[in-house]
PDB file of N, CA and C in Angstrom:
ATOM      1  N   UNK A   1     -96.686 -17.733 105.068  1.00  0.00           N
ATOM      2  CA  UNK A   1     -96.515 -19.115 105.439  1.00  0.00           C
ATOM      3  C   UNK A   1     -96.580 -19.973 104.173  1.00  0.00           C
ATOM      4  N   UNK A   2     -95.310 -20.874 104.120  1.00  0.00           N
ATOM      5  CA  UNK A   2     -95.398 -21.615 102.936  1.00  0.00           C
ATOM      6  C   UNK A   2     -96.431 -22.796 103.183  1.00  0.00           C
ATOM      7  N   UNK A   3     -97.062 -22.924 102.660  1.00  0.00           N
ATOM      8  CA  UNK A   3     -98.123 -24.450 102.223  1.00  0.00           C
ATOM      9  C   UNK A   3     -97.247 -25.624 101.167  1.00  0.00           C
ATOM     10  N   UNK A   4     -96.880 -26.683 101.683  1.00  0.00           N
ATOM     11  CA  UNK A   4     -96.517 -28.118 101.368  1.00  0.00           C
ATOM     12  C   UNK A   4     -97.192 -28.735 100.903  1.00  0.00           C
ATOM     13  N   UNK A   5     -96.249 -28.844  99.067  1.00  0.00           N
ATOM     14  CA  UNK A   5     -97.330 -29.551  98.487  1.00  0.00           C
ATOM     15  C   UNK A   5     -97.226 -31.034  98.608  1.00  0.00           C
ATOM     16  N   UNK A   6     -98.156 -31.913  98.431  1.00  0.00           N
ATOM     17  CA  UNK A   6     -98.314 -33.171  98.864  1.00  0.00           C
ATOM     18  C   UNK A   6     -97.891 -34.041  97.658  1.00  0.00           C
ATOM     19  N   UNK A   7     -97.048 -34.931  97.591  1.00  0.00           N
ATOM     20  CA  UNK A   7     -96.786 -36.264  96.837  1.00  0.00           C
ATOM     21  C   UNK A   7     -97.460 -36.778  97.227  1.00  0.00           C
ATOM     22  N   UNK A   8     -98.025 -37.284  96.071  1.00  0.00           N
ATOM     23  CA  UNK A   8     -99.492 -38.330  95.301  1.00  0.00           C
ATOM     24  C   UNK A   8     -98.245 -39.429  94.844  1.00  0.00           C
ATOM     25  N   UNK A   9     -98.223 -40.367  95.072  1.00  0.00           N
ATOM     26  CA  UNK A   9     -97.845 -41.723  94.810  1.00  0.00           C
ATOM     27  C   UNK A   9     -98.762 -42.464  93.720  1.00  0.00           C
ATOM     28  N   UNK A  10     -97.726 -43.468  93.404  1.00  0.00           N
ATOM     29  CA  UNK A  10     -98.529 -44.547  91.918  1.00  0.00           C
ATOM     30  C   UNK A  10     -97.965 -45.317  93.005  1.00  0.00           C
ATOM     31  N   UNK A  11     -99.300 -45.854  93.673  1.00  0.00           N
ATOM     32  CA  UNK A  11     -98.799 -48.024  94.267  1.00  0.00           C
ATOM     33  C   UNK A  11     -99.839 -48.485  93.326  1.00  0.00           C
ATOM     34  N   UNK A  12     -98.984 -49.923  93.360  1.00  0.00           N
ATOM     35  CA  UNK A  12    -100.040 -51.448  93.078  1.00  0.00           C
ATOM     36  C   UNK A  12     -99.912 -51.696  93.899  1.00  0.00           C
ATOM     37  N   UNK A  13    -101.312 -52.669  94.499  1.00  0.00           N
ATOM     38  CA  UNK A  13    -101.932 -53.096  95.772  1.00  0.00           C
ATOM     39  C   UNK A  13    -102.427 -54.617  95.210  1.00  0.00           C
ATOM     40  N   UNK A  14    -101.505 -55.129  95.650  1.00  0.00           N
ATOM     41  CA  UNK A  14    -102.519 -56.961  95.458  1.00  0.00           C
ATOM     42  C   UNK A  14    -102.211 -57.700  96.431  1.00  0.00           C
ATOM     43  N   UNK A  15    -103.338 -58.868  96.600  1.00  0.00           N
ATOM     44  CA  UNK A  15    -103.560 -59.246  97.651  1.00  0.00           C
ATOM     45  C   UNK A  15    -103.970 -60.393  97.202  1.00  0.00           C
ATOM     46  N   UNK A  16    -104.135 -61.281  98.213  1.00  0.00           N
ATOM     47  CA  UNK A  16    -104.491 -63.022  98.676  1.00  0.00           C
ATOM     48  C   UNK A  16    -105.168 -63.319  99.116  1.00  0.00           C
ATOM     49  N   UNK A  17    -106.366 -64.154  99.363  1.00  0.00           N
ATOM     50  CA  UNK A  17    -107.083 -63.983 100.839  1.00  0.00           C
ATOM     51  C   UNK A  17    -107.386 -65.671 100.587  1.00  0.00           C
ATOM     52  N   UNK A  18    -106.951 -66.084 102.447  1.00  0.00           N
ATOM     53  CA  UNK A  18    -106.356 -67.866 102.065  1.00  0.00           C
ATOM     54  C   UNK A  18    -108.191 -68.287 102.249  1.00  0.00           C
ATOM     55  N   UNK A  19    -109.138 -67.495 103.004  1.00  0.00           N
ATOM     56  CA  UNK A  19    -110.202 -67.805 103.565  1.00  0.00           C
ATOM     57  C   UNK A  19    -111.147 -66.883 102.373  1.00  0.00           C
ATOM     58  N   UNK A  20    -112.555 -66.995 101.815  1.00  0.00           N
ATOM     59  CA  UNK A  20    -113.458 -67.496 101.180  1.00  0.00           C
ATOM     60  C   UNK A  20    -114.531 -66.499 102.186  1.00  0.00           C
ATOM     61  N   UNK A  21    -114.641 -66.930 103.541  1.00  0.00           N
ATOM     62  CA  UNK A  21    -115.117 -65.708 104.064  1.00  0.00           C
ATOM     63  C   UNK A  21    -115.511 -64.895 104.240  1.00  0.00           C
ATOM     64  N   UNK A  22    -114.049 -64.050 104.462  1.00  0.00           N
ATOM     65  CA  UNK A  22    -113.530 -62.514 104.411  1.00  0.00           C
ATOM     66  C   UNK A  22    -114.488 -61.736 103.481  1.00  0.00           C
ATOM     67  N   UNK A  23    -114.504 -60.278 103.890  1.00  0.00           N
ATOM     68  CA  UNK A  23    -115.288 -59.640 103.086  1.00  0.00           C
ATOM     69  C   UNK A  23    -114.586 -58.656 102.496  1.00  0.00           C
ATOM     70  N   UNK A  24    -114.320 -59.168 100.858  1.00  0.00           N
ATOM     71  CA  UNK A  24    -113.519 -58.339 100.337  1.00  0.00           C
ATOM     72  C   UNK A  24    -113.426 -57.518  99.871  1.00  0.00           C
ATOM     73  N   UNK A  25    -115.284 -57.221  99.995  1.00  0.00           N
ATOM     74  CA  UNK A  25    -116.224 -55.446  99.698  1.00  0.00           C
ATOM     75  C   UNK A  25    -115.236 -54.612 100.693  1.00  0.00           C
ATOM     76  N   UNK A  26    -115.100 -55.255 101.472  1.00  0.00           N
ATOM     77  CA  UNK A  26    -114.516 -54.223 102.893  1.00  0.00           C
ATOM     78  C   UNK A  26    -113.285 -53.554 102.371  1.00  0.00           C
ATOM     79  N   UNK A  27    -112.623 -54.896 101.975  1.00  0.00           N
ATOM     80  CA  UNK A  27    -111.057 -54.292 101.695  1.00  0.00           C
ATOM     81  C   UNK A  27    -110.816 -53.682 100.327  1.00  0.00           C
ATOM     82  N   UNK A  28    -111.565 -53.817  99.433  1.00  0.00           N
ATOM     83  CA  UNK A  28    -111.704 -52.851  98.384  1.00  0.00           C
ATOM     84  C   UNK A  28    -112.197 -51.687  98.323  1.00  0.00           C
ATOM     85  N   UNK A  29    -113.031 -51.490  99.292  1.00  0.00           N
ATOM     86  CA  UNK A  29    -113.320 -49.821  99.659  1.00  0.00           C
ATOM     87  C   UNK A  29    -112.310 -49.001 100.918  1.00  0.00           C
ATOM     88  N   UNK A  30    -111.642 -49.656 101.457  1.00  0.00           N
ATOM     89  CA  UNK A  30    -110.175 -49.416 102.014  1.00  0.00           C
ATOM     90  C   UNK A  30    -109.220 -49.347 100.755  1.00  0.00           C
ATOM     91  N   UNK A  31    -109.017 -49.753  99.968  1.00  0.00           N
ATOM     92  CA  UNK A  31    -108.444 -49.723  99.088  1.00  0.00           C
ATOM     93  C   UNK A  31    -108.807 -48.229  98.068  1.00  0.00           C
ATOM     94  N   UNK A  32    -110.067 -47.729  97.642  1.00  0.00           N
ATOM     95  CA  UNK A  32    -110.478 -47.336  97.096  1.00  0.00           C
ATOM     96  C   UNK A  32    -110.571 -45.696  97.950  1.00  0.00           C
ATOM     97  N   UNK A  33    -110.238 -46.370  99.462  1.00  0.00           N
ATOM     98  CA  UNK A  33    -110.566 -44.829 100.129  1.00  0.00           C
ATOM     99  C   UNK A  33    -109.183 -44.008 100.224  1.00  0.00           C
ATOM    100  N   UNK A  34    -107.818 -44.789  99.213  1.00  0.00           N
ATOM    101  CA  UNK A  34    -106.746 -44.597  99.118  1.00  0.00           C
ATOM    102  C   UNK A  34    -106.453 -43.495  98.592  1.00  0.00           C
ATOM    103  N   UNK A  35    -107.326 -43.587  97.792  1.00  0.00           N
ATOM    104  CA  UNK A  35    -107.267 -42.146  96.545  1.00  0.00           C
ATOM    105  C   UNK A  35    -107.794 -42.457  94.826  1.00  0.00           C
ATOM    106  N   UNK A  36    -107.425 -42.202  94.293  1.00  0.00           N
ATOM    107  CA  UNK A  36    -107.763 -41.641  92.960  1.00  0.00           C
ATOM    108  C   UNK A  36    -107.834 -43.706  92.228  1.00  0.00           C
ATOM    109  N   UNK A  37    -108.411 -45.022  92.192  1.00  0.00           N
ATOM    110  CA  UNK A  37    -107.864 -46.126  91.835  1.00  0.00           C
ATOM    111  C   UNK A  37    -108.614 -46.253  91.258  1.00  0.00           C
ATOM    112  N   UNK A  38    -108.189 -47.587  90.734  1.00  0.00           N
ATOM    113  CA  UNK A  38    -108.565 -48.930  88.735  1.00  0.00           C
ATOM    114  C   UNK A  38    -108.578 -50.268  89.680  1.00  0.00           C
ATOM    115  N   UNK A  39    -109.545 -51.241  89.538  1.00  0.00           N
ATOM    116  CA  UNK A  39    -109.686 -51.658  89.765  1.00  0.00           C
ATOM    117  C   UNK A  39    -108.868 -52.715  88.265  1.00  0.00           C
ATOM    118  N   UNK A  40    -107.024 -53.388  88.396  1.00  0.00           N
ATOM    119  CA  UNK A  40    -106.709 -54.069  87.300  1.00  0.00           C
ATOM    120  C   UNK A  40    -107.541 -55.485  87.394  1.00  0.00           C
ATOM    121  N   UNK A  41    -107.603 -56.057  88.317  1.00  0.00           N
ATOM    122  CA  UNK A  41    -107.594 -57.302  88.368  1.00  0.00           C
ATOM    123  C   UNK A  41    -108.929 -57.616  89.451  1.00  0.00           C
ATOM    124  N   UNK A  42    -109.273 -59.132  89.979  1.00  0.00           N
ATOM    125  CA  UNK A  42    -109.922 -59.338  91.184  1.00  0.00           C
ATOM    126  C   UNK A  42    -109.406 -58.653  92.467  1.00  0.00           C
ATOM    127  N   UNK A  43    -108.121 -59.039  92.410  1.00  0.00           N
ATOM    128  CA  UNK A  43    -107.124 -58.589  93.524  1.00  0.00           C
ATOM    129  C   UNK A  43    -106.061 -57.359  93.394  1.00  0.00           C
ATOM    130  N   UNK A  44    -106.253 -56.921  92.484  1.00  0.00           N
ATOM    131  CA  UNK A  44    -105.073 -56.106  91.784  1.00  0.00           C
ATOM    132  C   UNK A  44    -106.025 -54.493  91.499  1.00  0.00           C
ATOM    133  N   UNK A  45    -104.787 -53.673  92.019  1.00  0.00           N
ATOM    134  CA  UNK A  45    -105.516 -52.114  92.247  1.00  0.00           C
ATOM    135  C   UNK A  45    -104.078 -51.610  91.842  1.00  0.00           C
ATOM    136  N   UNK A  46    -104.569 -50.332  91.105  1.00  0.00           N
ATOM    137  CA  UNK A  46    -103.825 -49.194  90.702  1.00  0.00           C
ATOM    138  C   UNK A  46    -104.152 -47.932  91.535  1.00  0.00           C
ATOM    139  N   UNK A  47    -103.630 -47.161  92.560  1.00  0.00           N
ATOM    140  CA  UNK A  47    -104.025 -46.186  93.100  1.00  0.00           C
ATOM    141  C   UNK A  47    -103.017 -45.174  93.204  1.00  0.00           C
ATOM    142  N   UNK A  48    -103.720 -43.672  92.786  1.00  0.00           N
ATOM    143  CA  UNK A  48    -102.711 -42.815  93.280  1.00  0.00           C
ATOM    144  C   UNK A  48    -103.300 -42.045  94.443  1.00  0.00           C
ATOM    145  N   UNK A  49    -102.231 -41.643  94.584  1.00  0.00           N
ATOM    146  CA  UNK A  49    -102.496 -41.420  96.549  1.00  0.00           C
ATOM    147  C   UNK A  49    -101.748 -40.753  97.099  1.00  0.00           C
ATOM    148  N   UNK A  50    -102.046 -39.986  98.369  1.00  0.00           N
ATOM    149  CA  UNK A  50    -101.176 -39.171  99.497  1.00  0.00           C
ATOM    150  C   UNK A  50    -100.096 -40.305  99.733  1.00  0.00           C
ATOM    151  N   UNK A  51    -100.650 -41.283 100.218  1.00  0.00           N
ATOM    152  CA  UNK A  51    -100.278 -42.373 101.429  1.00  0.00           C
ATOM    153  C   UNK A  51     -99.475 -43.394 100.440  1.00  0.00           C
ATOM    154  N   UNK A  52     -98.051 -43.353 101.265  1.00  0.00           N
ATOM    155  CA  UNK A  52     -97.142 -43.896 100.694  1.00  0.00           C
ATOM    156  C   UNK A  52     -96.765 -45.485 100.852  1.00  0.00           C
ATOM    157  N   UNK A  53     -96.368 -46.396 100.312  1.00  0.00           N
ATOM    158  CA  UNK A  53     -97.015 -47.957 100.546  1.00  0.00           C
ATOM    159  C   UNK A  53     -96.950 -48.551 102.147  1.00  0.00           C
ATOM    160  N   UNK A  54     -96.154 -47.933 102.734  1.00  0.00           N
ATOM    161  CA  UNK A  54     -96.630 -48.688 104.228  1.00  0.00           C
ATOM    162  C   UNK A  54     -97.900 -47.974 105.178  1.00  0.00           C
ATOM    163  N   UNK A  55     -98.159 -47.047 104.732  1.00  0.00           N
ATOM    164  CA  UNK A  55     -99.452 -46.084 105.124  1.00  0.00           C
ATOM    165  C   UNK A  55    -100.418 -47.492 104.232  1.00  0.00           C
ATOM    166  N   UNK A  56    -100.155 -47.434 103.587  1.00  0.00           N
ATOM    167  CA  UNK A  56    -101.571 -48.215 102.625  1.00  0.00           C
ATOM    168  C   UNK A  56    -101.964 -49.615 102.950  1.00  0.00           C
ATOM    169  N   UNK A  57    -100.753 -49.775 103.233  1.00  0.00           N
ATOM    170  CA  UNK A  57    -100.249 -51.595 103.600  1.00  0.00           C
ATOM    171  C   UNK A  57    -100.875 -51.434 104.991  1.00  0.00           C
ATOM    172  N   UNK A  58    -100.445 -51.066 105.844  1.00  0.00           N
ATOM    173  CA  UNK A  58    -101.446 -50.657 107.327  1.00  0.00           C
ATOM    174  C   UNK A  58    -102.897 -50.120 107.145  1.00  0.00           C
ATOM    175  N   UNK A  59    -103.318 -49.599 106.723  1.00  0.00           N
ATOM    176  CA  UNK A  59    -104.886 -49.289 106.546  1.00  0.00           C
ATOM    177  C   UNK A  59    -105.512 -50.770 106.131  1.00  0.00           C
ATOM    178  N   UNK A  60    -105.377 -51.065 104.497  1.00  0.00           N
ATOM    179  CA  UNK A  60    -105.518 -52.566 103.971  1.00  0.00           C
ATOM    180  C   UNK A  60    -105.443 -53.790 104.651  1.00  0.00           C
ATOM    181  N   UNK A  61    -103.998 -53.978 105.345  1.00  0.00           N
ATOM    182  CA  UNK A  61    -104.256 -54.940 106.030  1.00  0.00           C
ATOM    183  C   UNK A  61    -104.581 -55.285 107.641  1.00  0.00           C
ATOM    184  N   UNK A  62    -105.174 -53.942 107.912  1.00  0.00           N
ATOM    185  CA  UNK A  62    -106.216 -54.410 108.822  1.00  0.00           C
ATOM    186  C   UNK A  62    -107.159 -55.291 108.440  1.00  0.00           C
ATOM    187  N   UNK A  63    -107.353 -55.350 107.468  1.00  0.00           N
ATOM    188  CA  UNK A  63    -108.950 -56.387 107.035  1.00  0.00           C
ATOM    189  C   UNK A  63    -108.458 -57.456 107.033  1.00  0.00           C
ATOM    190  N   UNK A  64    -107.046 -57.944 107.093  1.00  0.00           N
ATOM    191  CA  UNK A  64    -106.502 -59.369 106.616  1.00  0.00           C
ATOM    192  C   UNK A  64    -106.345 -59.941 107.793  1.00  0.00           C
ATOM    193  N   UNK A  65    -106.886 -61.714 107.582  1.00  0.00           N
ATOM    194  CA  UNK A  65    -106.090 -62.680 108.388  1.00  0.00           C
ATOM    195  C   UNK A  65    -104.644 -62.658 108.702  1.00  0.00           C
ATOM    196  N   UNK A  66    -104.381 -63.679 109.693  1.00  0.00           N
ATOM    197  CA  UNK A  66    -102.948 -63.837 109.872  1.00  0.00           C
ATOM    198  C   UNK A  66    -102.356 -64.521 108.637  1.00  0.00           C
ATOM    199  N   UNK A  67    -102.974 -65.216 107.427  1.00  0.00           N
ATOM    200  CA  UNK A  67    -101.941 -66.310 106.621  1.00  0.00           C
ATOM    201  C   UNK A  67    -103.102 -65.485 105.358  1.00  0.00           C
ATOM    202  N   UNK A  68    -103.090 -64.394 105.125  1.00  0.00           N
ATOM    203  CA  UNK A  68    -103.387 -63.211 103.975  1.00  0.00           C
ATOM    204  C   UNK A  68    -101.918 -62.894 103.495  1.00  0.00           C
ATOM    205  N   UNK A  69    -102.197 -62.747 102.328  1.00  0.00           N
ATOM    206  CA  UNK A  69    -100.871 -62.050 101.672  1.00  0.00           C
ATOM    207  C   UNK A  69    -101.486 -60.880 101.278  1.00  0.00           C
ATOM    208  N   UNK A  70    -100.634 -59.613 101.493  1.00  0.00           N
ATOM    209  CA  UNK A  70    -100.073 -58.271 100.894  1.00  0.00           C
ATOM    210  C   UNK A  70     -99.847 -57.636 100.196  1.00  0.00           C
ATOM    211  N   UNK A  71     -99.278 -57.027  99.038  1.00  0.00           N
ATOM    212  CA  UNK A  71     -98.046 -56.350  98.512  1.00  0.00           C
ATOM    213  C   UNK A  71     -98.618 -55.257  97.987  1.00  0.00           C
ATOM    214  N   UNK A  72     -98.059 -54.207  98.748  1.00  0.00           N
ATOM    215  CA  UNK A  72     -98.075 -52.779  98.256  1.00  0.00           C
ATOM    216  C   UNK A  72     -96.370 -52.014  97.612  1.00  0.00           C
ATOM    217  N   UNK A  73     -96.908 -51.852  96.303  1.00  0.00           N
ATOM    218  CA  UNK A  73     -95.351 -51.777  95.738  1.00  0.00           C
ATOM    219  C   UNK A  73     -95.474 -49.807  94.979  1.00  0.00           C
ATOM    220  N   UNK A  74     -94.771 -48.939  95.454  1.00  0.00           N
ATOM    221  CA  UNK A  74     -94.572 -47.539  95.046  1.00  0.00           C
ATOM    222  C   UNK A  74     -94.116 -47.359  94.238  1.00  0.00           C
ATOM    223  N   UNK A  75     -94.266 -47.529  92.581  1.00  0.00           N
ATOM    224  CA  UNK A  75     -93.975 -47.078  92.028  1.00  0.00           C
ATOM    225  C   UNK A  75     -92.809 -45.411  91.582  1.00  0.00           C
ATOM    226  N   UNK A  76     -93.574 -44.712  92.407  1.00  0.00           N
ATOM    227  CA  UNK A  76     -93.071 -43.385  92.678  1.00  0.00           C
ATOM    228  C   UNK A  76     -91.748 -43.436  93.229  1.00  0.00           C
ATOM    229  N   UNK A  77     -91.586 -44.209  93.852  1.00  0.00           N
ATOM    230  CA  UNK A  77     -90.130 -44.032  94.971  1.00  0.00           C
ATOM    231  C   UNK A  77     -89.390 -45.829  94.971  1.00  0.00           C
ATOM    232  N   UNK A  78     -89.911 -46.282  93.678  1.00  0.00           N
ATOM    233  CA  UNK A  78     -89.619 -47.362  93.892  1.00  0.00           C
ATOM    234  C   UNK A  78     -89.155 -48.254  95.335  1.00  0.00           C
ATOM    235  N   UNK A  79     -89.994 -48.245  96.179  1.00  0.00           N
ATOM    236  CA  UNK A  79     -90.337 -48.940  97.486  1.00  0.00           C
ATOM    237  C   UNK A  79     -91.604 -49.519  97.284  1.00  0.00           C
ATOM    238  N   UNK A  80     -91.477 -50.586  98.519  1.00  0.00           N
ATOM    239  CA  UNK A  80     -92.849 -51.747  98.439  1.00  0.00           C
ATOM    240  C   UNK A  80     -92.446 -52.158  99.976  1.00  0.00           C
ATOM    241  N   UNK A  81     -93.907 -52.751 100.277  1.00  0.00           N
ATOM    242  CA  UNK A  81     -94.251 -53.730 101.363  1.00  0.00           C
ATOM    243  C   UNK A  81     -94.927 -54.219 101.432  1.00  0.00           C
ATOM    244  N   UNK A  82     -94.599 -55.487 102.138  1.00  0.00           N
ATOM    245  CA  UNK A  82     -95.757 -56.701 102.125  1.00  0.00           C
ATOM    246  C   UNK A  82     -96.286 -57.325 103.901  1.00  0.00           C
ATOM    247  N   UNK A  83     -97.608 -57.682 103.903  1.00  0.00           N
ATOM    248  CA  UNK A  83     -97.851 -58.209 104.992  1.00  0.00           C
ATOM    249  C   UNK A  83     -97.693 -60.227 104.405  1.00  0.00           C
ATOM    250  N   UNK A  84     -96.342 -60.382 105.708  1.00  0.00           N
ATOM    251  CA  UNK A  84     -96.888 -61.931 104.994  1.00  0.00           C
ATOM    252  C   UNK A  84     -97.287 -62.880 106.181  1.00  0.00           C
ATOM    253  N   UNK A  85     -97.695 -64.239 105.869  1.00  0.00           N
ATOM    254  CA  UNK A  85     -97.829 -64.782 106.428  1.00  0.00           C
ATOM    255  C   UNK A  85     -97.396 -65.529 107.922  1.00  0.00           C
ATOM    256  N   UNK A  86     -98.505 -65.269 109.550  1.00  0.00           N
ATOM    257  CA  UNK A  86     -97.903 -65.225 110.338  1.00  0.00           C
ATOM    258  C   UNK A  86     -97.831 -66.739 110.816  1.00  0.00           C
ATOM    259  N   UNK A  87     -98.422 -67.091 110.145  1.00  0.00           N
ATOM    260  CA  UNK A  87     -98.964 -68.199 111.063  1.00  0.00           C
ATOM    261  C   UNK A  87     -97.999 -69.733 110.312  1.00  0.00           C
ATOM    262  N   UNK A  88     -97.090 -69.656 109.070  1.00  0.00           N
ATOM    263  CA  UNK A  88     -95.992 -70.251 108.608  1.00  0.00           C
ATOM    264  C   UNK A  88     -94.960 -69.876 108.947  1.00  0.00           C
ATOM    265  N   UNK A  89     -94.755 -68.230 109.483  1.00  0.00           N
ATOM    266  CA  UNK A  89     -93.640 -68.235 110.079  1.00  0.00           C
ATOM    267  C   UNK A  89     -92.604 -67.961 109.072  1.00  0.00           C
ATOM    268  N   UNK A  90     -92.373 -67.731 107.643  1.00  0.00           N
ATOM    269  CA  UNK A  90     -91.869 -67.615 106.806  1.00  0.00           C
ATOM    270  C   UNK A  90     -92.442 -66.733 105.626  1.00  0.00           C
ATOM    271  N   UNK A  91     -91.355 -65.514 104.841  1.00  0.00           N
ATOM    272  CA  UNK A  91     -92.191 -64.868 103.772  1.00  0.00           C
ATOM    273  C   UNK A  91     -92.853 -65.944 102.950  1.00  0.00           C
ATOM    274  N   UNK A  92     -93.577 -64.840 102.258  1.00  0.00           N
ATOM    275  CA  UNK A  92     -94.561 -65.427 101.016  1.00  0.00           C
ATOM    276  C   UNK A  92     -93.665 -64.731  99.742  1.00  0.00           C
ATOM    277  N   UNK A  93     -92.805 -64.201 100.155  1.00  0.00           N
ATOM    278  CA  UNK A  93     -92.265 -63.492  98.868  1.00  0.00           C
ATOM    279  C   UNK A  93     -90.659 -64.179  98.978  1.00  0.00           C
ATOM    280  N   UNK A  94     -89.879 -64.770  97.700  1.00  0.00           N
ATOM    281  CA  UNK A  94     -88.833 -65.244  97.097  1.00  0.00           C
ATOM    282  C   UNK A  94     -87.969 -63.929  97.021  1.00  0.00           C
ATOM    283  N   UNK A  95     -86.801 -64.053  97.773  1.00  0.00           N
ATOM    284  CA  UNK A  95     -85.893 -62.868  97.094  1.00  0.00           C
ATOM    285  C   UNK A  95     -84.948 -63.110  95.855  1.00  0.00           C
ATOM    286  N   UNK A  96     -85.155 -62.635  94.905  1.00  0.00           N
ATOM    287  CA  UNK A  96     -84.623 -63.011  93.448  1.00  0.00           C
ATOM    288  C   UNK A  96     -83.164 -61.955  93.056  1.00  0.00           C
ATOM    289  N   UNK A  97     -83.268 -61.186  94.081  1.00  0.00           N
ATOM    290  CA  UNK A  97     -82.058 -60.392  93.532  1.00  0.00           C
ATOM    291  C   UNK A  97     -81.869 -59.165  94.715  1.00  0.00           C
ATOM    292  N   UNK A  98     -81.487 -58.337  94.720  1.00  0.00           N
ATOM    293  CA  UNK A  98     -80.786 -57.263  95.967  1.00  0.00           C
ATOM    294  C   UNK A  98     -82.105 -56.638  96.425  1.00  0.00           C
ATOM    295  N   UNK A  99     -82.994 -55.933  95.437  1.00  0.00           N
ATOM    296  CA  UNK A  99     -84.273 -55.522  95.925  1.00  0.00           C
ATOM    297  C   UNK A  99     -85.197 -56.099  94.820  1.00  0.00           C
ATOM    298  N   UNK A 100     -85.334 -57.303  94.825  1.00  0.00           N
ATOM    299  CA  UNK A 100     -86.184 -57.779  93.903  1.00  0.00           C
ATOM    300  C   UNK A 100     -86.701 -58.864  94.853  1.00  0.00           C
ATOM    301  N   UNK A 101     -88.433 -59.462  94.589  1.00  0.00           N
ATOM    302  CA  UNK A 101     -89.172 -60.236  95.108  1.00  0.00           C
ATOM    303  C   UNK A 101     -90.294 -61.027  93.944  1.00  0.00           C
ATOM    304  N   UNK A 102     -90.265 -61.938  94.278  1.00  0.00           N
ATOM    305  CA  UNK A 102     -91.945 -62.154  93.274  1.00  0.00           C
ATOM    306  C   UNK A 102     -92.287 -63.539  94.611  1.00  0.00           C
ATOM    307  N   UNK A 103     -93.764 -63.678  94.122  1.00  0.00           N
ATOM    308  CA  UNK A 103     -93.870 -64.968  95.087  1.00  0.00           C
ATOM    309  C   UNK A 103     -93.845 -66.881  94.589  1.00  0.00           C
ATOM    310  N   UNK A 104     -93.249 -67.273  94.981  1.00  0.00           N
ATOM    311  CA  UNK A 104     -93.368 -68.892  94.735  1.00  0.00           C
ATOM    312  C   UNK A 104     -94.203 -69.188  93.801  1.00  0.00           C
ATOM    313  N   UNK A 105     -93.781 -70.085  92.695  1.00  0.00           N
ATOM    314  CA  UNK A 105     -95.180 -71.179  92.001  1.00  0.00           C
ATOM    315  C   UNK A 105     -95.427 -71.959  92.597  1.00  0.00           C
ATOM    316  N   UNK A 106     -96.528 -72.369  92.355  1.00  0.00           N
ATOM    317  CA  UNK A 106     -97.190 -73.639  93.374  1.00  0.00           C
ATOM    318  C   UNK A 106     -97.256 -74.664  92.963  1.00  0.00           C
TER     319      UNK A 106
END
């Protein structure tokens, strides 16, 4: 019986949180229970991992409000996803080109 080996993914994981609140111990050890991660930034994670960015993006943003921003971007397979905002009714992310995104200045 052959055994399947598993792709380990490179995502960045950053996030928003509109509320002060939230407990973002929570979502950094969701984050951290991803796999192998660097903590780049406050909000900003380097993880490699089984779980490919919408696996990650669903675990993570369970912890998020409705008007939380997202973005889990795969390096590996160049794919990404974002949870955006429900409660504007409109992305949080600018489309800049065919598969390109960044978000608004303020």
């Amino acid at each position: 019986m052959e055994t399947q080996a598993i792709m380990w993914n490179n995502l960045f994981i950053s996030y928003e949180l509109k509320s002060s609140e939230q407990d973002q111990d929570k979502i950094n050890k969701a984050i951290q229970s991803l796999g192998n991660s660097t903590q780049l930034h406050t909000t900003c994670w380097y993880v490699n991992s089984p779980k490919n960015a919408t696996e990650a993006a669903s675990l993570v943003g369970s912890f998020f409000d409705d008007d939380d921003v997202l973005v889990v971007a795969n390096t590996s397979t160049d794919s990404a996803t974002w949870k955006i905002s429900k409660k504007s009714g409109k992305s949080a992310l600018l489309k800049i080109g065919k598969d390109r995104f960044v978000f608004p200045t303020r």
